[in-house]
C-alpha atoms as a PDB file:
ATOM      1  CA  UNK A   1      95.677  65.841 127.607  1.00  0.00           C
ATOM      2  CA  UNK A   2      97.632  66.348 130.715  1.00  0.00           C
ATOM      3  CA  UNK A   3      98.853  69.306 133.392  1.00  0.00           C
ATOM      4  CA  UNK A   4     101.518  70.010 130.558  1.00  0.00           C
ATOM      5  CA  UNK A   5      99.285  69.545 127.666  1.00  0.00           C
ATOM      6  CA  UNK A   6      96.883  71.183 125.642  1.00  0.00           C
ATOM      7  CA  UNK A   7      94.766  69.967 122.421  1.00  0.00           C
ATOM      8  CA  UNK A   8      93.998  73.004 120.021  1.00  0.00           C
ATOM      9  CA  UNK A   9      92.190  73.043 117.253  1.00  0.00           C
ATOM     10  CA  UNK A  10      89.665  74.733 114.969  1.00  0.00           C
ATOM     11  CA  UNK A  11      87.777  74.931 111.335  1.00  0.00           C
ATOM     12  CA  UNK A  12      86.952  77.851 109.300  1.00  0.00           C
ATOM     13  CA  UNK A  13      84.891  78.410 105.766  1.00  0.00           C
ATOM     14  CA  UNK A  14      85.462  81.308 103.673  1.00  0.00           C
ATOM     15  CA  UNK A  15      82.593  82.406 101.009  1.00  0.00           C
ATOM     16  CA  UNK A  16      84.383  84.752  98.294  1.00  0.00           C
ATOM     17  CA  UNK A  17      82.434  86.432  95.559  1.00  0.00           C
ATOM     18  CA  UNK A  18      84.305  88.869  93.699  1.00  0.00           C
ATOM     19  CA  UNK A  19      82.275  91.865  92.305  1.00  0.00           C
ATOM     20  CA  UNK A  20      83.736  91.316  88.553  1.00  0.00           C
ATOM     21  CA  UNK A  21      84.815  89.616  85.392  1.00  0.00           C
ATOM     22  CA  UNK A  22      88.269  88.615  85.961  1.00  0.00           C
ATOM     23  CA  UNK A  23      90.297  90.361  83.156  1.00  0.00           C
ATOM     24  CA  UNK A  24      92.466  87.270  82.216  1.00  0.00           C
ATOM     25  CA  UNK A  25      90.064  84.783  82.714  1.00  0.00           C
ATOM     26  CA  UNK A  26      86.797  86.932  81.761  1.00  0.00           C
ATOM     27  CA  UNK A  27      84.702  85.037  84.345  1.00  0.00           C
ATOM     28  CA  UNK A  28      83.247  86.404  87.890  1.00  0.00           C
ATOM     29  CA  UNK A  29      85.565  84.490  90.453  1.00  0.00           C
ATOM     30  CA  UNK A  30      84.265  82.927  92.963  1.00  0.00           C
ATOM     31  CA  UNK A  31      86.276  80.823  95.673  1.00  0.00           C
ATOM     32  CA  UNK A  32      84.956  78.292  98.606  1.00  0.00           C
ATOM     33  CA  UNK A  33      87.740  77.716 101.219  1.00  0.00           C
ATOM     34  CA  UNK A  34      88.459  75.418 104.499  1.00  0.00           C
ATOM     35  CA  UNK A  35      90.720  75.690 106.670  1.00  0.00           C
ATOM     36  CA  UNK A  36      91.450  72.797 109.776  1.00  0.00           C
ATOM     37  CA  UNK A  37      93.898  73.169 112.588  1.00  0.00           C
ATOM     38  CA  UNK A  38      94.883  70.822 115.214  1.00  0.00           C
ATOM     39  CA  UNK A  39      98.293  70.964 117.317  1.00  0.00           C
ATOM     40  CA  UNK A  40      99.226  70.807 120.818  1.00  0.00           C
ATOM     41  CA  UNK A  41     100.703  72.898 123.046  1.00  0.00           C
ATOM     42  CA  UNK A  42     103.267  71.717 125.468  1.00  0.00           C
ATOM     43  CA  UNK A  43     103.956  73.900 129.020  1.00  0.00           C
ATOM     44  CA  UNK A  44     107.858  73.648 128.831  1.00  0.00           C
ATOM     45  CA  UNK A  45     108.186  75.448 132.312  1.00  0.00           C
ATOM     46  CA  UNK A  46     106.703  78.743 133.737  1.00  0.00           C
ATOM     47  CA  UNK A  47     105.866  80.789 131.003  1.00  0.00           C
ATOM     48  CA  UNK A  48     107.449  79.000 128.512  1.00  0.00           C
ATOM     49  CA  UNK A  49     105.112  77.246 125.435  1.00  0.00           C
ATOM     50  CA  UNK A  50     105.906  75.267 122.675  1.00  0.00           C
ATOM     51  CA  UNK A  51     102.958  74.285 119.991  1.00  0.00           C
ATOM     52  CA  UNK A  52     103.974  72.398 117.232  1.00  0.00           C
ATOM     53  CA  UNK A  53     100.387  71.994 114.777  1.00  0.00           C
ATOM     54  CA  UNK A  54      99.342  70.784 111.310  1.00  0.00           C
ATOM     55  CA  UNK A  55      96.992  73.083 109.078  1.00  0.00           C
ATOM     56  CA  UNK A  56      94.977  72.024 105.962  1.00  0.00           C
ATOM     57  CA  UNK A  57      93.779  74.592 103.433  1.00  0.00           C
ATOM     58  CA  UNK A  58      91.442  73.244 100.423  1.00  0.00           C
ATOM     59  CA  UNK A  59      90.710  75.968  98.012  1.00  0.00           C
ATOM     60  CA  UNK A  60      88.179  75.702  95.484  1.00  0.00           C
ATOM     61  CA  UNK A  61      87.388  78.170  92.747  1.00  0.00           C
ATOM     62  CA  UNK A  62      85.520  78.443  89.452  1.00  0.00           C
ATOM     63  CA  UNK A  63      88.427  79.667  88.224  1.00  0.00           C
ATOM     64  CA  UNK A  64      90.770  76.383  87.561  1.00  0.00           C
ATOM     65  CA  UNK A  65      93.936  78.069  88.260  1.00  0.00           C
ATOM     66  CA  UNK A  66      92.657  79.156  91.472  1.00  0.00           C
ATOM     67  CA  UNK A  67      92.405  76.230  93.374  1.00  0.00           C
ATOM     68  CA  UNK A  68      94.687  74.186  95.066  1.00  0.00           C
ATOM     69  CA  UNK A  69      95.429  72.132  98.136  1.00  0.00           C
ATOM     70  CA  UNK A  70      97.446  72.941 100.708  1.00  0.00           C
ATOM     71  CA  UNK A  71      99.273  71.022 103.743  1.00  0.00           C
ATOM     72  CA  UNK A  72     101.616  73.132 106.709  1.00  0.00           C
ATOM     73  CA  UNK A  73     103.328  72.050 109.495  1.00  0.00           C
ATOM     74  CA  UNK A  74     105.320  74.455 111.977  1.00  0.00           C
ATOM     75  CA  UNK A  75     106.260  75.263 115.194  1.00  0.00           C
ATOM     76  CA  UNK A  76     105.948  78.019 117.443  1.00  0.00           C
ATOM     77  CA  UNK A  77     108.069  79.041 120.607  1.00  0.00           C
ATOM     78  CA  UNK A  78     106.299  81.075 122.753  1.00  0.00           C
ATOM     79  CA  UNK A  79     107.478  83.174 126.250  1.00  0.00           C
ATOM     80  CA  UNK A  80     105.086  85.458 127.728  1.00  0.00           C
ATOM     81  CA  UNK A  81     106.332  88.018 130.182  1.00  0.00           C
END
C-alpha cells in the first residue's frame, strides 16, 4: 500500500470431531470453524509498528449452544529491538 504500509491478512478452517458423547448434551460434538483477518500495519519510524486489524470467527456446531459468531477489532504496538 505504500513505503509505510502493509496489507495483512489471512483465512483459516478448523475441522473438530470430538471422540465422545457429550455428557450434557449426549451427542458426539462436532464443530466447523473460520476464521478471516485483514489489518494493516503502519511503519511509525525505525522499528516502530503499529497494526490495527479486524478478525471474524463463525463457529458452527451440531451442538446448538456451541455456535456463535464472533467480530474483534484491536490494536497492536509493536517495537522490535
Amino acid at each position: 500500500l505504500g513505503s509505510r504500509m502493509l496489507l495483512i491478512g489471512g483465512v483459516s478452517y478448523e475441522n473438530r470431531d470430538y471422540g465422545g458423547a457429550d455428557p450434557i448434551f449426549v451427542a458426539t460434538r462436532a464443530d466447523r470453524q473460520w476464521d478471516a483477518i485483514l489489518g494493516v500495519m503502519f511503519t511509525l519510524a525505525p522499528h516502530w509498528t503499529l497494526t490495527p486489524q479486524i478478525t471474524w470467527t463463525d463457529n458452527r456446531s451440531n451442538i446448538e449452544v456451541f455456535k456463535f459468531r464472533r467480530t474483534t477489532a484491536s490494536v497492536t504496538a509493536r517495537v522490535t529491538f
